[in-house]
Protein backbone atom coordinates (compact mmCIF):
# COMPACT_ATOMS: atom_id res chain seq x y z
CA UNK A 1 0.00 0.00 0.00
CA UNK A 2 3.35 2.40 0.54
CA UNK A 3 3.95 2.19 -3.15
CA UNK A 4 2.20 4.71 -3.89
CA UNK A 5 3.70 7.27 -1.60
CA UNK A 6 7.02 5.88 -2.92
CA UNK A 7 5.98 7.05 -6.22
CA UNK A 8 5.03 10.25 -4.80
CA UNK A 9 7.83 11.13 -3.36
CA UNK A 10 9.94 9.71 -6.70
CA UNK A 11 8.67 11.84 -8.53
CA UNK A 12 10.35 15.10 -7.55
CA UNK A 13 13.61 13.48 -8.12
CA UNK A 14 14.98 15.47 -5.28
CA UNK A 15 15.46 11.79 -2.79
CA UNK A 16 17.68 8.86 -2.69
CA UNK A 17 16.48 5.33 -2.37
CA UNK A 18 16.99 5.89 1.29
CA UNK A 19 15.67 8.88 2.19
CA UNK A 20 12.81 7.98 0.45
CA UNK A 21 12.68 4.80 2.16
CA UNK A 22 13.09 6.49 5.55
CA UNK A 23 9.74 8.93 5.14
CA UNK A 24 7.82 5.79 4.20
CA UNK A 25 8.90 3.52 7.32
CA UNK A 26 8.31 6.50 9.45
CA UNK A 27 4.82 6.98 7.96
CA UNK A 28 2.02 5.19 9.48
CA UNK A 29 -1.14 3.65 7.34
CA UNK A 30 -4.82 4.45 9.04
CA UNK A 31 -8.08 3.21 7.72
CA UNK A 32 -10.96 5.72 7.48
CA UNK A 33 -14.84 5.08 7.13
CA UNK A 34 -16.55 7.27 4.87
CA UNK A 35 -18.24 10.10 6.37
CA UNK A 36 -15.21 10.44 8.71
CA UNK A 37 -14.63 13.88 10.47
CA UNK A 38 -10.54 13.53 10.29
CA UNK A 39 -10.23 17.46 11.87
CA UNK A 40 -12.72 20.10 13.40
CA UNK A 41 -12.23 23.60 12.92
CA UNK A 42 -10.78 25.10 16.07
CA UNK A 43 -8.70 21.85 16.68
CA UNK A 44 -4.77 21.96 15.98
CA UNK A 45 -3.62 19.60 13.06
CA UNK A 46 -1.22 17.53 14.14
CA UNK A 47 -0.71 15.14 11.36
CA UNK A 48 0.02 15.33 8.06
CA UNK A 49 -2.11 12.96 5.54
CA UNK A 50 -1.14 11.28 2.32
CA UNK A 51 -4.21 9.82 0.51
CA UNK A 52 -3.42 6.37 -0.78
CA UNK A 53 -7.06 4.88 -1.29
CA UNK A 54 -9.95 7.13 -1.22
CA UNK A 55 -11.53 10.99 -0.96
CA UNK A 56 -11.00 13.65 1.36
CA UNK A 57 -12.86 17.00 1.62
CA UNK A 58 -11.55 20.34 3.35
CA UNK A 59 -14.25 22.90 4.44
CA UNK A 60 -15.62 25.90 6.32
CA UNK A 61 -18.68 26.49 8.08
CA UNK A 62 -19.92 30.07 7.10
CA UNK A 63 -23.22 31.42 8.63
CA UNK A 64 -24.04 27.68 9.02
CA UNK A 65 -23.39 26.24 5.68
CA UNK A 66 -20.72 24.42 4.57
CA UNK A 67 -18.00 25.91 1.89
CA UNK A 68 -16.30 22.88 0.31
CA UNK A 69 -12.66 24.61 -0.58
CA UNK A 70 -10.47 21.33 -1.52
CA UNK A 71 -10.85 17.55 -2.58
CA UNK A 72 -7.94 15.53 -2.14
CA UNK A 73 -7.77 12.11 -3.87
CA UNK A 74 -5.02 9.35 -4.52
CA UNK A 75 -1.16 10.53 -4.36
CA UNK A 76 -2.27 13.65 -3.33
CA UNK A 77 -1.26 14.90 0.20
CA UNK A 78 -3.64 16.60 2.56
CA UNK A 79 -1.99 18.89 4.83
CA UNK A 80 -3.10 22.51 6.24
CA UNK A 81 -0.17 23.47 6.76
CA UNK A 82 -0.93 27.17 9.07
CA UNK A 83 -2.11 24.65 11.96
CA UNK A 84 0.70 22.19 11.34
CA UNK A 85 3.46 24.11 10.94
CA UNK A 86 2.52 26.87 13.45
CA UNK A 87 0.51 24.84 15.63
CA UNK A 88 -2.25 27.30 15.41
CA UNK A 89 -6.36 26.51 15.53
CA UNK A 90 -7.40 25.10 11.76
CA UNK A 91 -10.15 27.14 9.72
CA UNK A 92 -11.24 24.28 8.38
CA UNK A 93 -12.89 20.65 8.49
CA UNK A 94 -11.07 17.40 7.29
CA UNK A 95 -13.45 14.68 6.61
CA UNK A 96 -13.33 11.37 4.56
CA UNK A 97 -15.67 11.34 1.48
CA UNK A 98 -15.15 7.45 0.95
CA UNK A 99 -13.86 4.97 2.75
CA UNK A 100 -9.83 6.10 2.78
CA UNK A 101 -6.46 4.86 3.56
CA UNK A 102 -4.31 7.07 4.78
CA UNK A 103 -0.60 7.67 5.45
CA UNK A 104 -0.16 10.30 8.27
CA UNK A 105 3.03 11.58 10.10
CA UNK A 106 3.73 13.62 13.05
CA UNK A 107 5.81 17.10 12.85
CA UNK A 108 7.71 15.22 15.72
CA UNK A 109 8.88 12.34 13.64
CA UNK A 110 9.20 14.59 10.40
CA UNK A 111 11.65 16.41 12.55
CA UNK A 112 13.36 13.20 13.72
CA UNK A 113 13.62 12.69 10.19
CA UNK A 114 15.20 16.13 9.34
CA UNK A 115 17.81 15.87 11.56
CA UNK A 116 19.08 12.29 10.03
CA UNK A 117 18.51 13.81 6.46
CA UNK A 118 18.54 17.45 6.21
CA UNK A 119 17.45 17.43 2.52
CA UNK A 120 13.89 16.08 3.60
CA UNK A 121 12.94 19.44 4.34
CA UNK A 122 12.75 19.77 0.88
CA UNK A 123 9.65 18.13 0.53
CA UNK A 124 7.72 20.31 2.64
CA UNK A 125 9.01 23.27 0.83
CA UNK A 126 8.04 21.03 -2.80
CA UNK A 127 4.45 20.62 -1.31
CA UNK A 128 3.61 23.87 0.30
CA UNK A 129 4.02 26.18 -2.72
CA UNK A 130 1.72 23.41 -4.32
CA UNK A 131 -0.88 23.49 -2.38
CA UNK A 132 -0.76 27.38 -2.59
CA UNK A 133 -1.39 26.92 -6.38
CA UNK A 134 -4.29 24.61 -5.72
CA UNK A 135 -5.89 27.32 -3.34
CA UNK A 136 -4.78 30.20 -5.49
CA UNK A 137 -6.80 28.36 -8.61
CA UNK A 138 -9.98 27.84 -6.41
CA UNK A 139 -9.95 31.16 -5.16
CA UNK A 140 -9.54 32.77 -9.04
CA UNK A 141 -12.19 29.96 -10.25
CA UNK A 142 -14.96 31.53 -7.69
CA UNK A 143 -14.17 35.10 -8.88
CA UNK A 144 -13.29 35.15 -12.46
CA UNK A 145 -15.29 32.61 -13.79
CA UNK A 146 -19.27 32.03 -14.32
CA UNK A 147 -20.72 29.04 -12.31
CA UNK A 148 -21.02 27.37 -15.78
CA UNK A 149 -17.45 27.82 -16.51
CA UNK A 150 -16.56 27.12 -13.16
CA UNK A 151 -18.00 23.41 -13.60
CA UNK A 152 -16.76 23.25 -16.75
CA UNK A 153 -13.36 23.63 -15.45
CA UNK A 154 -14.20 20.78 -13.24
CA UNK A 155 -14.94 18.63 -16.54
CA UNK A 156 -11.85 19.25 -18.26
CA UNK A 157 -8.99 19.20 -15.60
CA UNK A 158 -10.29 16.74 -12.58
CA UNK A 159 -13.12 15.10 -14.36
CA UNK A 160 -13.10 11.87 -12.22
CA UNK A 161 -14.26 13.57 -9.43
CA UNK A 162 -17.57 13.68 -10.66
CA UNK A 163 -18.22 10.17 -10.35
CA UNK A 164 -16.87 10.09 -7.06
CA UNK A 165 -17.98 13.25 -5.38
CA UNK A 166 -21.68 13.82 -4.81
CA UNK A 167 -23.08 16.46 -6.72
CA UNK A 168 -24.33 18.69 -3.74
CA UNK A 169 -20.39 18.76 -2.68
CA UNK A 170 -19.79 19.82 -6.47
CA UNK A 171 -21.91 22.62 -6.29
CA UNK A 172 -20.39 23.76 -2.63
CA UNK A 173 -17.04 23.72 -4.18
CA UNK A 174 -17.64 26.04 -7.24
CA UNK A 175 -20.12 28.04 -5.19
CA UNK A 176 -23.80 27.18 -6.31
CA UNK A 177 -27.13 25.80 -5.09
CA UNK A 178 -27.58 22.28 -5.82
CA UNK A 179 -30.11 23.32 -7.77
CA UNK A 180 -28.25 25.73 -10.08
CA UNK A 181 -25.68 22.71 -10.70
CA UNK A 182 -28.53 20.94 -12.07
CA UNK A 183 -29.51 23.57 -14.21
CA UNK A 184 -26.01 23.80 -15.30
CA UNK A 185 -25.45 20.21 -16.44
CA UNK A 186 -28.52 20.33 -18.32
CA UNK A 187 -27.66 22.76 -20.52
CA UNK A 188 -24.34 21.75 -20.70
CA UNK A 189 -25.47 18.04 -22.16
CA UNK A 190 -28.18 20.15 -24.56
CA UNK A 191 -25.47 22.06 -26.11
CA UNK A 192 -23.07 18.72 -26.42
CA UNK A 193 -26.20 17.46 -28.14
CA UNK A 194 -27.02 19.96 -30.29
């Protein structure tokens, strides 16, 4: 089940064999039921998460509704990084969209870690400016784009997360009504069919 965080990690072409092979063995695997609340807002994260199997959502609760701001699927880490790093409250929810398996690490042993091999503290530096991208491209999706462009967007660059992710989560995501989703896809599949 590691592989695939071995891949991850491979992939920046930044580690040796054993540095690699250290993050993995010091990386723990947890099994998540769907519908699992992983962090609350106001709680401190103290683990960071590497999805091997399964979906995770990040979120807000604004004036009593919930603001889906991130999915997180296979290979992907899931780390908010403010509360880890600085050990400060999170503004957001962590919970498990499907039944998950998950690698997670402590900033305790990740420092363990640092101190045997300095050049690990490259991935967090790899990851970080990543996930700043990721939020940067949400954020610009809600305000530049229409809702219709917005799912479009959706379609063309993550479109597997449509038959993964209900639709009511969709819609939270790129800021609509359920409703207005609906309306959405519908005239998206009339003008495919026209």
């Amino acid at each position: 089940m590691k592989d695939a965080l071995i891949h991850f990690i491979s992939q920046f072409d930044k580690f040796t064999r054993e540095e690699i092979n250290a993050i993995v063995e010091n990386t723990e695997l947890e099994n998540f039921k769907k519908g699992t609340t992983i962090l609350r807002e106001g709680q401190i994260c103290n683990k960071c998460f590497f999805v091997i199997k399964g979906c995770l959502r990040q979120y807000q609760i604004v004036n009593g509704e919930e603001k889906t701001t991130a999915f997180f699927c296979e290979s992907e880490a899931a780390v908010l990084y403010s509360s880890y790093l600085e050990k400060k409250p999170s503004k957001y929810y962590l919970s498990t969209i499907e039944n998950s398996i998950l690698t997670t690490g402590t900033r305790t042993a990740e420092k363990e870690l640092h101190k045997i091999y300095p050049k690990l503290e490259n991935l967090i530096n790899i990851l970080m400016p990543n996930d700043y991208v990721k939020s940067q491209e949400h954020i610009e999706l809600l305000s530049h784009y229409s809702p219709e462009e917005r799912y479009k967007t959706i379609l063309k660059n993550r479109p597997e997360l449509l038959n993964r992710i209900p639709l009511h989560l969709i819609a939270s995501y790129i800021g609509v009504t359920p409703e207005s989703l609906s309306r959405i896809r519908k005239r998206i599949l009339t003008k495919q069919k026209s």
